[in-house]
N, C-alpha and C. Protein backbone atom coordinates (compact mmCIF):
# COMPACT_ATOMS: atom_id res chain seq x y z
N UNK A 1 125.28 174.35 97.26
CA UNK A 1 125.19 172.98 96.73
C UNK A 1 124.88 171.98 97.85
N UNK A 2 125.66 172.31 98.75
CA UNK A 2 125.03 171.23 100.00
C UNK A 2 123.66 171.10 100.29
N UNK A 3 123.37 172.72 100.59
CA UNK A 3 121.94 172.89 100.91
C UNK A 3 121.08 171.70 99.53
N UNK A 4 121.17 172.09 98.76
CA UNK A 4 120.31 170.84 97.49
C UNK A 4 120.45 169.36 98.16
N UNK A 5 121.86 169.07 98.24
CA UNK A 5 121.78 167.48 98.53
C UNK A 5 121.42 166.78 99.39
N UNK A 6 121.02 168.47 100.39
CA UNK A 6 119.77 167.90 101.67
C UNK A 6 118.58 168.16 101.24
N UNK A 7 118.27 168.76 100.69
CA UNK A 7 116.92 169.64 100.36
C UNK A 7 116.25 169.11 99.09
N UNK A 8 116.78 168.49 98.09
CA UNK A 8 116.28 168.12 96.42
C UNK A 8 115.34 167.85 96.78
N UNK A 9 114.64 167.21 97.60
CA UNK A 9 113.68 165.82 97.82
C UNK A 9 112.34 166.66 98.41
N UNK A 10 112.72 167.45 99.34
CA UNK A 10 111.99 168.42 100.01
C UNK A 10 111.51 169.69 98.44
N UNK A 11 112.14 170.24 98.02
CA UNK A 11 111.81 171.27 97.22
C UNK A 11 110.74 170.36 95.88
N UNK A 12 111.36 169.02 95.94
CA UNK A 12 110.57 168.39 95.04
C UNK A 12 109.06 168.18 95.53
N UNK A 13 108.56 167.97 96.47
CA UNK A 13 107.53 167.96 97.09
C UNK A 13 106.61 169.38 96.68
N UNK A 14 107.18 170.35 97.19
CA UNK A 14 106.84 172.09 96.51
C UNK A 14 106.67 171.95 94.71
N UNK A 15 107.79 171.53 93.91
CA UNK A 15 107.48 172.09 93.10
C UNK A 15 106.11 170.67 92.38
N UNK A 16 105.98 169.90 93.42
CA UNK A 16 104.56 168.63 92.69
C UNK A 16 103.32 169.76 93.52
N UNK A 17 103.20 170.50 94.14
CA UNK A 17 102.18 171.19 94.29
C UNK A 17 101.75 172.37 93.90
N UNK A 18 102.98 172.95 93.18
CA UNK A 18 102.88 173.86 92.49
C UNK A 18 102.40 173.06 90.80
N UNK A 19 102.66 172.42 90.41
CA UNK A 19 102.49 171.82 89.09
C UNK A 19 101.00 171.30 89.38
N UNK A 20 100.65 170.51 90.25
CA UNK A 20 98.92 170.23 90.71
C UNK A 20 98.15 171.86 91.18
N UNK A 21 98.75 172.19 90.88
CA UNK A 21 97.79 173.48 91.26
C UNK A 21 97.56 174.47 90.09
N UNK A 22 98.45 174.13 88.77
CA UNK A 22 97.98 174.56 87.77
C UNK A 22 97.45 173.34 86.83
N UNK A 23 97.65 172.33 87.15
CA UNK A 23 96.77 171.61 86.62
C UNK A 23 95.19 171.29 86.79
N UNK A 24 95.19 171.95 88.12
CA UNK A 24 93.28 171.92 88.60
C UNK A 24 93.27 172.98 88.03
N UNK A 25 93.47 174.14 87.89
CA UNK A 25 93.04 175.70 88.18
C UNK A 25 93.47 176.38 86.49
N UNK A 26 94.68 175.96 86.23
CA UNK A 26 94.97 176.57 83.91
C UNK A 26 94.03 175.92 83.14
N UNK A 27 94.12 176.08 82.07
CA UNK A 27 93.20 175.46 81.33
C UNK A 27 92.95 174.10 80.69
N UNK A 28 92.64 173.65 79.98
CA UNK A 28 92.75 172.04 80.17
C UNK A 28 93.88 171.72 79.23
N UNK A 29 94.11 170.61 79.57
CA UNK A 29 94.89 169.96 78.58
C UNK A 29 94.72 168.48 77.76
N UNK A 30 95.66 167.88 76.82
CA UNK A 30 95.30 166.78 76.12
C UNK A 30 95.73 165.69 77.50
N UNK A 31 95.01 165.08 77.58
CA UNK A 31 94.83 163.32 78.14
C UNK A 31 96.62 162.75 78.06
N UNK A 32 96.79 162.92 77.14
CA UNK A 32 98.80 162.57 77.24
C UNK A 32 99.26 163.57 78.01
N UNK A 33 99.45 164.63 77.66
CA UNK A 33 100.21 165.80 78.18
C UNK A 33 99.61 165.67 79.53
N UNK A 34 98.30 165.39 80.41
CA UNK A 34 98.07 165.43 81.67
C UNK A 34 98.71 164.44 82.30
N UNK A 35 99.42 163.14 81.61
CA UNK A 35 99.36 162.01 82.38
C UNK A 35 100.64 162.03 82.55
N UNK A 36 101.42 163.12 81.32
CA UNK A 36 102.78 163.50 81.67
C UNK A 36 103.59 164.17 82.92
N UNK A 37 102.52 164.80 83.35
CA UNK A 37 102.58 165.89 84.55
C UNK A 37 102.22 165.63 85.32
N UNK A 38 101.45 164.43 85.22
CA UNK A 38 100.70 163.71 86.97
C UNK A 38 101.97 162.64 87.17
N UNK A 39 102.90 162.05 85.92
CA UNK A 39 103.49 161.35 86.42
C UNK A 39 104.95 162.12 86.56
N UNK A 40 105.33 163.36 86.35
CA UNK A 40 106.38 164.03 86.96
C UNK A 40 105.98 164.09 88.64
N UNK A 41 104.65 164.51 88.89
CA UNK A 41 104.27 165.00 90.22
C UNK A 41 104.04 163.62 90.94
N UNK A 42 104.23 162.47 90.38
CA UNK A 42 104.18 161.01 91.09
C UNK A 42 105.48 160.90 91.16
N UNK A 43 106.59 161.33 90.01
CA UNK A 43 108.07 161.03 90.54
C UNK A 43 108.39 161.73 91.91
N UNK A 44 108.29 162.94 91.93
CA UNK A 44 108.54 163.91 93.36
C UNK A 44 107.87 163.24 94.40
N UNK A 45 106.52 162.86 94.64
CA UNK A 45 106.43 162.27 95.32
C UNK A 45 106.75 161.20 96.01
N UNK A 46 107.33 159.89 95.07
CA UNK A 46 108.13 158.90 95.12
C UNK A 46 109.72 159.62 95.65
N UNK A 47 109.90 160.12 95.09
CA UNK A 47 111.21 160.41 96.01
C UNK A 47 111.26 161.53 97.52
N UNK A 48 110.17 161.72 97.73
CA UNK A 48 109.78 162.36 98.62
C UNK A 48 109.76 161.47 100.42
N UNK A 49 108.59 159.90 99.72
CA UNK A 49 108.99 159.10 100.38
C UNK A 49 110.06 157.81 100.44
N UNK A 50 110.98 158.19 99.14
CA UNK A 50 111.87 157.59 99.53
C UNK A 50 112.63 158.19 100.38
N UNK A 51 113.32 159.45 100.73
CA UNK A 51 114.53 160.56 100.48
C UNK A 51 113.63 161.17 102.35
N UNK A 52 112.48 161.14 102.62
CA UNK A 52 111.82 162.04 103.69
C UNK A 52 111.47 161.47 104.21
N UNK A 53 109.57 160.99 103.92
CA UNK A 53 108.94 160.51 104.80
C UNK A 53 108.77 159.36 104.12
N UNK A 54 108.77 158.20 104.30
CA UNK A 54 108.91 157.67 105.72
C UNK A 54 110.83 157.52 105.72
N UNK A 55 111.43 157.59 104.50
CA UNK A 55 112.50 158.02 103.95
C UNK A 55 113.81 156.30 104.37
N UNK A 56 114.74 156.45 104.50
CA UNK A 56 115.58 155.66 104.88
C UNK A 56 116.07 154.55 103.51
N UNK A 57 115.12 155.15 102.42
CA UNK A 57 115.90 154.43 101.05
C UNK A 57 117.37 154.16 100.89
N UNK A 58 118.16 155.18 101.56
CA UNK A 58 119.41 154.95 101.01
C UNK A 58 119.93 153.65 101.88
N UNK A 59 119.76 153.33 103.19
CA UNK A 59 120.00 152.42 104.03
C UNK A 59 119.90 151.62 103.50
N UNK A 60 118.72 151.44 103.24
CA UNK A 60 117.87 149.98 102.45
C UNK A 60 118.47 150.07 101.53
N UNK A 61 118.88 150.10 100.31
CA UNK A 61 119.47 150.51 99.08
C UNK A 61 120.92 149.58 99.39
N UNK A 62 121.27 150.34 99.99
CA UNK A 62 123.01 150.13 100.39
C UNK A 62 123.13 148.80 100.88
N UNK A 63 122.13 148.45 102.11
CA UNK A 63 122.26 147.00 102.99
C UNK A 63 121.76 146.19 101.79
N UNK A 64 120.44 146.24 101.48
CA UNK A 64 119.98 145.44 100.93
C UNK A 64 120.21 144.87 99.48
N UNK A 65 120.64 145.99 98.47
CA UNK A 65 121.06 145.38 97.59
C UNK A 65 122.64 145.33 97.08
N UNK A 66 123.49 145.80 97.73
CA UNK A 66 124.76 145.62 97.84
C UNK A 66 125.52 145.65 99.02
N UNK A 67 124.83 145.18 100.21
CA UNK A 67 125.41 144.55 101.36
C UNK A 67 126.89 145.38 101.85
N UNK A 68 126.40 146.41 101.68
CA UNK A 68 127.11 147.91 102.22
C UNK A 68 127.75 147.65 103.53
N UNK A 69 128.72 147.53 104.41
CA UNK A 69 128.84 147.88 105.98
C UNK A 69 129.33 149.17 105.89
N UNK A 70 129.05 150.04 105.09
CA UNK A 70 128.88 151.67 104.95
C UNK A 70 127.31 152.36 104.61
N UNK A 71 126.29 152.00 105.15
CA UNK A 71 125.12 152.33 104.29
C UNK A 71 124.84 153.48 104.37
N UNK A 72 125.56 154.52 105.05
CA UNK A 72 125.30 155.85 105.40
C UNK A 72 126.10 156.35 104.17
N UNK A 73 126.73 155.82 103.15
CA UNK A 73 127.49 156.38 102.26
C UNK A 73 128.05 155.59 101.07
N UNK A 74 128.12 154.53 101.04
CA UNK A 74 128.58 153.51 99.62
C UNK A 74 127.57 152.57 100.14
N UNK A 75 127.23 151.92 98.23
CA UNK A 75 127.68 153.10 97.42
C UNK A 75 126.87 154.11 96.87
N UNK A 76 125.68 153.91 97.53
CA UNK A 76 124.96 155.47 97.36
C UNK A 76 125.30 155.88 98.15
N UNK A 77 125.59 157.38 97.51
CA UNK A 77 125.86 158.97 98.33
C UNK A 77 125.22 159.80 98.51
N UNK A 78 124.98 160.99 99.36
CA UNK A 78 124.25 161.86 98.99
C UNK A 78 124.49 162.37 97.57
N UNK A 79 125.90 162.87 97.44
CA UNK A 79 125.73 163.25 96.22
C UNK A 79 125.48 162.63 94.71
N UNK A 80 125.57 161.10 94.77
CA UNK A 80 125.24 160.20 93.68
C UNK A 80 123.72 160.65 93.49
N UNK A 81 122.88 160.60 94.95
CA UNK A 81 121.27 160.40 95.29
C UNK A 81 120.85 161.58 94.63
N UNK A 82 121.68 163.28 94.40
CA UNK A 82 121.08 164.45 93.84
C UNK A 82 121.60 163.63 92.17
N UNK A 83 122.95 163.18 91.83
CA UNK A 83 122.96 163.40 90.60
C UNK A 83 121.85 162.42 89.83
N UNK A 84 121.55 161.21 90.07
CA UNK A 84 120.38 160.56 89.61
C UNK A 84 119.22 160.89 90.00
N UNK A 85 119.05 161.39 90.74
CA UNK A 85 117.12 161.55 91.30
C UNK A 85 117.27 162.85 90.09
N UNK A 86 117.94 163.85 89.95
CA UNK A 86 117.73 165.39 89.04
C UNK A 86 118.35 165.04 87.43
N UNK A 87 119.33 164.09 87.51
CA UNK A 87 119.80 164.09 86.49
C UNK A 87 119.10 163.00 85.74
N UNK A 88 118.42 161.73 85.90
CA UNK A 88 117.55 160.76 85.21
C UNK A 88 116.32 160.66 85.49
N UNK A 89 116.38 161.16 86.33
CA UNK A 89 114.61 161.68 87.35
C UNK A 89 113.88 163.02 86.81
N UNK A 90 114.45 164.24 86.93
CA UNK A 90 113.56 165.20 87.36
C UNK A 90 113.82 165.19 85.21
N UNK A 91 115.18 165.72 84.91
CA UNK A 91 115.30 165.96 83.71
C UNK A 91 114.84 165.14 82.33
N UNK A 92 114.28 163.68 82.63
CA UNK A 92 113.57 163.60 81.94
C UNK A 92 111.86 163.19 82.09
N UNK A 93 111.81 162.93 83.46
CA UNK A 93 110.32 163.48 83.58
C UNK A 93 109.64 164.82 82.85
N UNK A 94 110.44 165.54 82.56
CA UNK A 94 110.09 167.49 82.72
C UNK A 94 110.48 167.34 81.15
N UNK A 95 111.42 166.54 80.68
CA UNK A 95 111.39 166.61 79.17
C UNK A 95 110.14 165.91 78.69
N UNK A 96 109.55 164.65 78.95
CA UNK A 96 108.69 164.04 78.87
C UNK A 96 106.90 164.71 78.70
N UNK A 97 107.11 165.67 79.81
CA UNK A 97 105.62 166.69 80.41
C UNK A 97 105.96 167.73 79.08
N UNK A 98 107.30 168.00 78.42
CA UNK A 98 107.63 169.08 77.82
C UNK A 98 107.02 168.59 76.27
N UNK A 99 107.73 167.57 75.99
CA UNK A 99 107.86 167.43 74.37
C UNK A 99 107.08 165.95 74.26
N UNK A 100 106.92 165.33 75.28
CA UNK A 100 106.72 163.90 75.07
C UNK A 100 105.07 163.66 74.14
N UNK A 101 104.49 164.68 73.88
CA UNK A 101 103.63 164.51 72.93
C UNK A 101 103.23 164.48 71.70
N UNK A 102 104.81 164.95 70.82
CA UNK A 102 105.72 165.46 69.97
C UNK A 102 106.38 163.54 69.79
N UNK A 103 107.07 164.04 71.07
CA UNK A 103 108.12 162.54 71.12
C UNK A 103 107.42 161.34 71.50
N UNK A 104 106.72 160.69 70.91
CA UNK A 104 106.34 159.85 71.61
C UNK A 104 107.42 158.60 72.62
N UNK A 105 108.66 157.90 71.57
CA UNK A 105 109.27 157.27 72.02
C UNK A 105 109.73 157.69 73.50
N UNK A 106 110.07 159.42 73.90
CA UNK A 106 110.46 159.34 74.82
C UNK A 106 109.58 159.49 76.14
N UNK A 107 108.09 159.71 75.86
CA UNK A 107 107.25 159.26 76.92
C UNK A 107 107.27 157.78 77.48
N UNK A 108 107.26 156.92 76.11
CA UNK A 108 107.99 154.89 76.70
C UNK A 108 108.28 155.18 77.28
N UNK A 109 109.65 156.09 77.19
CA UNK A 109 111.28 155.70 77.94
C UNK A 109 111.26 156.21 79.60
N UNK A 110 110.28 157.27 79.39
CA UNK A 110 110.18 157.57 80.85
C UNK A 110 109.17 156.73 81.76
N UNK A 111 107.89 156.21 81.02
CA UNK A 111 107.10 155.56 81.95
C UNK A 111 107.94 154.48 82.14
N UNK A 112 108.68 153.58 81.74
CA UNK A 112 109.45 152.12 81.68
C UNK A 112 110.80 152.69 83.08
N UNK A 113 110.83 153.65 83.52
CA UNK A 113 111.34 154.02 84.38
C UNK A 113 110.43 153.75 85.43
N UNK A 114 109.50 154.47 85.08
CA UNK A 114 107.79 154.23 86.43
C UNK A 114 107.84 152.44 86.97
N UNK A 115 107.65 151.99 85.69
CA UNK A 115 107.57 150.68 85.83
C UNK A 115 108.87 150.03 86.50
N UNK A 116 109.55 150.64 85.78
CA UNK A 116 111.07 149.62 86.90
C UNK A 116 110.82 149.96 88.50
N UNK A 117 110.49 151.17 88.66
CA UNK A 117 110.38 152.05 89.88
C UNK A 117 109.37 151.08 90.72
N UNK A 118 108.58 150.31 90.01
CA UNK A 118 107.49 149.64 90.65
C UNK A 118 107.76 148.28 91.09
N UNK A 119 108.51 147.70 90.18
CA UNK A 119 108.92 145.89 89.89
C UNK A 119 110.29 146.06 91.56
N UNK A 120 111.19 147.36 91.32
CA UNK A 120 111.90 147.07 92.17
C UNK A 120 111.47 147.44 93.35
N UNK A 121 110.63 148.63 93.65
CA UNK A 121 110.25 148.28 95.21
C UNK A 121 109.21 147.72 95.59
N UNK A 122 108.40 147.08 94.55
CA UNK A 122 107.35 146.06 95.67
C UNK A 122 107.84 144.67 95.06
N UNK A 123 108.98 144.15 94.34
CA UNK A 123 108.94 143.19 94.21
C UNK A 123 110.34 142.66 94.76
N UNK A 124 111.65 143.24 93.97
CA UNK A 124 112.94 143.29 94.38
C UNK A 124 113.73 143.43 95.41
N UNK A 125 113.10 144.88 96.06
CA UNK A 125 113.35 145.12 97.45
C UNK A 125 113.16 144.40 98.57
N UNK A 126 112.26 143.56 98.49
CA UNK A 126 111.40 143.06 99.44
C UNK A 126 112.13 141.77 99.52
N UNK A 127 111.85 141.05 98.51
CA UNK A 127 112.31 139.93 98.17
C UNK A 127 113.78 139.54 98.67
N UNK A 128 114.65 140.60 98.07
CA UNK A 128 115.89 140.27 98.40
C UNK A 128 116.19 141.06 100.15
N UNK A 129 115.40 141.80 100.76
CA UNK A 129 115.70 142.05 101.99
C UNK A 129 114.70 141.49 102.92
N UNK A 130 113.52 140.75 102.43
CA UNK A 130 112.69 140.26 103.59
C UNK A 130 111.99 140.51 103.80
N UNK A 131 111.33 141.47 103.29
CA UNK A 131 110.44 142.79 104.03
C UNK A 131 109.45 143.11 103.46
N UNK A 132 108.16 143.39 103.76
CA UNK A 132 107.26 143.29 103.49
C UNK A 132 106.84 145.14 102.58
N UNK A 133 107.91 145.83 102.91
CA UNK A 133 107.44 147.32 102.23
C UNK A 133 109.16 148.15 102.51
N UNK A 134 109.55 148.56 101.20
CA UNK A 134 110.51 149.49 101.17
C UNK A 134 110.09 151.06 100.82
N UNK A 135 110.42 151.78 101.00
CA UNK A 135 110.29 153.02 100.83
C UNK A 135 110.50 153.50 99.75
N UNK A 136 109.55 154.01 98.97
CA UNK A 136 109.19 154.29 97.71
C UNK A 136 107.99 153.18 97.08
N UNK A 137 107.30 152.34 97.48
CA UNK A 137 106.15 151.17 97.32
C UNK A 137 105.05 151.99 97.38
N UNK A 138 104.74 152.66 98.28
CA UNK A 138 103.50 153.57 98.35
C UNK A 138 102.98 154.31 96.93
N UNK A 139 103.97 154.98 96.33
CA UNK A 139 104.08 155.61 95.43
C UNK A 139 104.17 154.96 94.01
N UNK A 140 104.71 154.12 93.90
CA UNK A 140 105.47 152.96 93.39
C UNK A 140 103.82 152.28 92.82
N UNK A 141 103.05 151.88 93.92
CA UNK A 141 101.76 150.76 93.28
C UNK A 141 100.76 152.06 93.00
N UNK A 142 100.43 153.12 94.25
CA UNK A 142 99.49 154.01 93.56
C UNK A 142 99.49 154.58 93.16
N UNK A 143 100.85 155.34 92.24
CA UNK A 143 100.84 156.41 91.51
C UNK A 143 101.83 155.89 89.78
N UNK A 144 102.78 155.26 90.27
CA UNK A 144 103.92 154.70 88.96
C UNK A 144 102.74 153.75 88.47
N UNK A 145 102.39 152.88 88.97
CA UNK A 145 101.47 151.90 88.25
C UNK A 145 100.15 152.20 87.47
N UNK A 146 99.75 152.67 88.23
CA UNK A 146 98.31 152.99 87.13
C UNK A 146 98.71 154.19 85.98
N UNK A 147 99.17 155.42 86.34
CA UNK A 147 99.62 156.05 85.15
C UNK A 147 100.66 155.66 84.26
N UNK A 148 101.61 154.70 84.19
CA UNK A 148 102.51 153.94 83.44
C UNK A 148 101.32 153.26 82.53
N UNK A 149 100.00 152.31 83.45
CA UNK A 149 99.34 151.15 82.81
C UNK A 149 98.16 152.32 81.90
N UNK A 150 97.67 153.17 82.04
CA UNK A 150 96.61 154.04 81.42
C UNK A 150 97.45 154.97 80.11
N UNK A 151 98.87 154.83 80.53
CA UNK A 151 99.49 155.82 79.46
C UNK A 151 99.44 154.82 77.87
N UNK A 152 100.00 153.64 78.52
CA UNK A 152 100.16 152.43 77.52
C UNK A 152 99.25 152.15 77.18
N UNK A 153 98.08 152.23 77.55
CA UNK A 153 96.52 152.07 77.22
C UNK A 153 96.04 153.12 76.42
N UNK A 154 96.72 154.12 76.33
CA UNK A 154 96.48 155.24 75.70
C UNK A 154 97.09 155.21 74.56
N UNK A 155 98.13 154.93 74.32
CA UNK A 155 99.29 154.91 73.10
C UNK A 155 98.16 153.68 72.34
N UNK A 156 98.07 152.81 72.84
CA UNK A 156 98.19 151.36 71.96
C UNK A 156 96.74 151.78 71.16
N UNK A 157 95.76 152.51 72.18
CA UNK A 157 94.48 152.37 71.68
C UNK A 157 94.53 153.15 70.88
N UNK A 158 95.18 154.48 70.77
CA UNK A 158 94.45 156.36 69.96
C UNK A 158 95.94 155.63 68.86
N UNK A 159 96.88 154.45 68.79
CA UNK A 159 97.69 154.23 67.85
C UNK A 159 98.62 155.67 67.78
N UNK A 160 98.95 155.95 68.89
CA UNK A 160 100.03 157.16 69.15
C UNK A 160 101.65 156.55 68.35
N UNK A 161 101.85 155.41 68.54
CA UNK A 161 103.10 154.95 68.46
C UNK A 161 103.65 154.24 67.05
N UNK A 162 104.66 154.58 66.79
CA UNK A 162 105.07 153.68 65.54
C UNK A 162 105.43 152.53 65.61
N UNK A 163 106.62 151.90 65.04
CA UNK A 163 107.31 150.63 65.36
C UNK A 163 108.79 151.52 66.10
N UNK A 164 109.26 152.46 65.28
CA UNK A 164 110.51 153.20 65.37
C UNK A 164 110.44 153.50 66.92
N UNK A 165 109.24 154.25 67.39
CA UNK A 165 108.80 154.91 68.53
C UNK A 165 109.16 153.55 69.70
N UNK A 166 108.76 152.63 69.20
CA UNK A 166 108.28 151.29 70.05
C UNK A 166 109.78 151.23 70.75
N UNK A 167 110.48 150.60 69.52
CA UNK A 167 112.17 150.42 69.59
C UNK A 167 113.19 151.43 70.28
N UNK A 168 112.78 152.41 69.68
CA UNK A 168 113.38 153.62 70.93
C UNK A 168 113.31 153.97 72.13
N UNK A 169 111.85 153.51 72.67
CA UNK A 169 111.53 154.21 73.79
C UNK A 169 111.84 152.95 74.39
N UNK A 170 111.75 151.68 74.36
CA UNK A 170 111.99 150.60 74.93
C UNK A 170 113.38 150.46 75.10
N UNK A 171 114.41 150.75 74.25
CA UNK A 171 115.68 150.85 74.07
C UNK A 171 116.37 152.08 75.33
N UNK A 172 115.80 152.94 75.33
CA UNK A 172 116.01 154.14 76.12
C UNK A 172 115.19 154.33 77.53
N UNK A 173 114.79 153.53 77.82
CA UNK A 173 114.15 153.09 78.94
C UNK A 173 115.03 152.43 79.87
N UNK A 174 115.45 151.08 79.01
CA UNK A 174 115.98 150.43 79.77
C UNK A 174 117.70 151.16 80.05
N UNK A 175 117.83 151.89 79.01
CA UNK A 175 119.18 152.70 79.34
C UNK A 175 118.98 153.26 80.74
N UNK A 176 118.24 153.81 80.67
CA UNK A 176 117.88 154.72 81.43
C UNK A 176 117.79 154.05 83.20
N UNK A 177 117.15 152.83 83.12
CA UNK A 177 117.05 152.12 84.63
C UNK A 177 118.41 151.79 84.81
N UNK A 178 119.21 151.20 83.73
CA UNK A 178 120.33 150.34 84.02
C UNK A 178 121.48 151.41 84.17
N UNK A 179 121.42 152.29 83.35
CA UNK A 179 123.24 152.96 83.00
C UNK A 179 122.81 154.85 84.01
N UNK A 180 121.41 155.05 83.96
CA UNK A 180 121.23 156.54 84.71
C UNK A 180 121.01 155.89 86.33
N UNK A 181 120.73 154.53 86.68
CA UNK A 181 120.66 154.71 88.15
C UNK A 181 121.54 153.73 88.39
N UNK A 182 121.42 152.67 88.34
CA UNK A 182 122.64 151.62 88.75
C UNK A 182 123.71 151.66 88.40
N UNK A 183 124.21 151.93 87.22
CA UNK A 183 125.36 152.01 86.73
C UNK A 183 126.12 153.52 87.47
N UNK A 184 125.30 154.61 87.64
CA UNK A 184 125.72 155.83 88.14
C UNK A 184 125.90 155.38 89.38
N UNK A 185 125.83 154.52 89.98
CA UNK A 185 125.61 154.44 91.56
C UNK A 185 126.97 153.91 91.45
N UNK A 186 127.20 152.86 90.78
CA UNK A 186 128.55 152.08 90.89
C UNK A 186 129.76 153.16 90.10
N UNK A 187 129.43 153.89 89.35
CA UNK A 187 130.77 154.21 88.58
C UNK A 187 131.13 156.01 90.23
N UNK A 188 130.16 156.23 90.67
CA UNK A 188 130.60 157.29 91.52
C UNK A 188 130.70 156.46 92.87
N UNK A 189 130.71 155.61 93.66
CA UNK A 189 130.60 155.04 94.62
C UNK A 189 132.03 155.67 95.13
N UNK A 190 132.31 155.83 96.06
CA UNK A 190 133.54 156.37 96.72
C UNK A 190 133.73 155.95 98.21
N UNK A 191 134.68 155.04 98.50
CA UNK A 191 134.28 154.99 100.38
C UNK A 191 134.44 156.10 101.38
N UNK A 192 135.50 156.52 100.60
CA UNK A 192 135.66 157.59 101.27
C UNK A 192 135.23 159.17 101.23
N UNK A 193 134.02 159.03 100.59
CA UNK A 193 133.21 159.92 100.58
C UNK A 193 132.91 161.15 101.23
N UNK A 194 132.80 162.67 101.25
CA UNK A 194 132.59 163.28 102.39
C UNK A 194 131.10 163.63 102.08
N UNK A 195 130.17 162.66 101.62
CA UNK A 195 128.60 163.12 101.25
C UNK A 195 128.16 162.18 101.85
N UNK A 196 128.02 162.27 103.01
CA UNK A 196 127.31 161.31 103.81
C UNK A 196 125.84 161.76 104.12
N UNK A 197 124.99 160.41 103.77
CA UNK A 197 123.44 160.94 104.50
C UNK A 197 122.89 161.63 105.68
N UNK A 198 122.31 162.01 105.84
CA UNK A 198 122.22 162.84 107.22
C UNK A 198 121.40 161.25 108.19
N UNK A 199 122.01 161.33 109.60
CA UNK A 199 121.00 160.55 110.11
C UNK A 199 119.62 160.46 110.20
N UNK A 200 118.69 159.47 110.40
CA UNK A 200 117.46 159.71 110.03
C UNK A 200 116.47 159.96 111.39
């Protein structure tokens, strides 16, 4: 288990090149279902450079938006950082690539994650710490943004979506930014933690 709460971020990187490598090379697929799987392989990447390279999210995270004098550990943890990046991250990205063509509402719910993913690090982050680029922005404008904006372009135009669909996925979206990452951050926060980040 340790090994993961160093490693999630890293193996996530592997399994976005394993998933792009059957997406050039299997056979084709529908225009939704691709944009599902380019934007699982944009989440890994996003947490790749949050969590690796150029990495130091959790610092920033900790100082900047809750003024941490622990940022190596409250109130993100390592282990908070595996249970939300796998538990609101990977598991419903991968449900999304799975069924989300079926479900429509819950493709919303996951791109409206993309989109928060975007508003908070090139707009939030910055803003409230000063700074001209936080870690996860890279990913954030060229990969969360345009497939979030082409997916919605896709729904509205081919009329993929209902009203029901609309209400749900918007409803479960925002669950999802507020109560799977922020709210998880605060209800596990611990000072005394023994999941401390590794230095960078």
């Amino acid at each position: 288990m340790d090994f993961l709460r160093k490693h999630w971020f890293d193996l996530g990187l592997g399994f976005a090149a394993i998933i792009g490598f059957f997406l050039l090379f299997d056979k084709p697929i529908s225009s939704l279902s691709f944009l599902y799987w380019i934007s699982l392989i944009s989440l890994f990447l996003h947490q790749f450079e949050e969590y690796r390279l150029p990495g130091s999210f959790p610092r920033m995270m900790n100082t900047v938006m809750f003024k941490s004098d622990q940022p190596d550990r409250f109130p993100l943890n390592a282990n908070t950082a595996l249970i939300v990046n796998l538990g609101t991250g990977w598991l419903f990205y991968l449900l999304a690539a799975l069924f989300g063509t079926k479900l429509i509402w819950l493709g919303i719910a996951v791109m409206l994650i993309s989109v928060g993913n975007f508003i908070a690090h090139t707009f939030l982050f910055n803003i409230k710490g000063k700074t001209h680029y936080s870690p996860g922005m890279i990913t954030a404008i060229f990969l969360f943004l345009p497939i979030s904006t082409y997916f919605f372009y896709l729904v509205i135009r081919e009329n993929l979506a209902g009203p029901a669909d609309w209400v749900v996925g918007i409803l479960l979206g925002i669950a999802l930014n507020y109560l799977g990452v922020l709210k998880l951050i605060d209800w596990l926060k611990n000072k005394n933690t023994a999941y401390i980040f590794q230095k960078e």
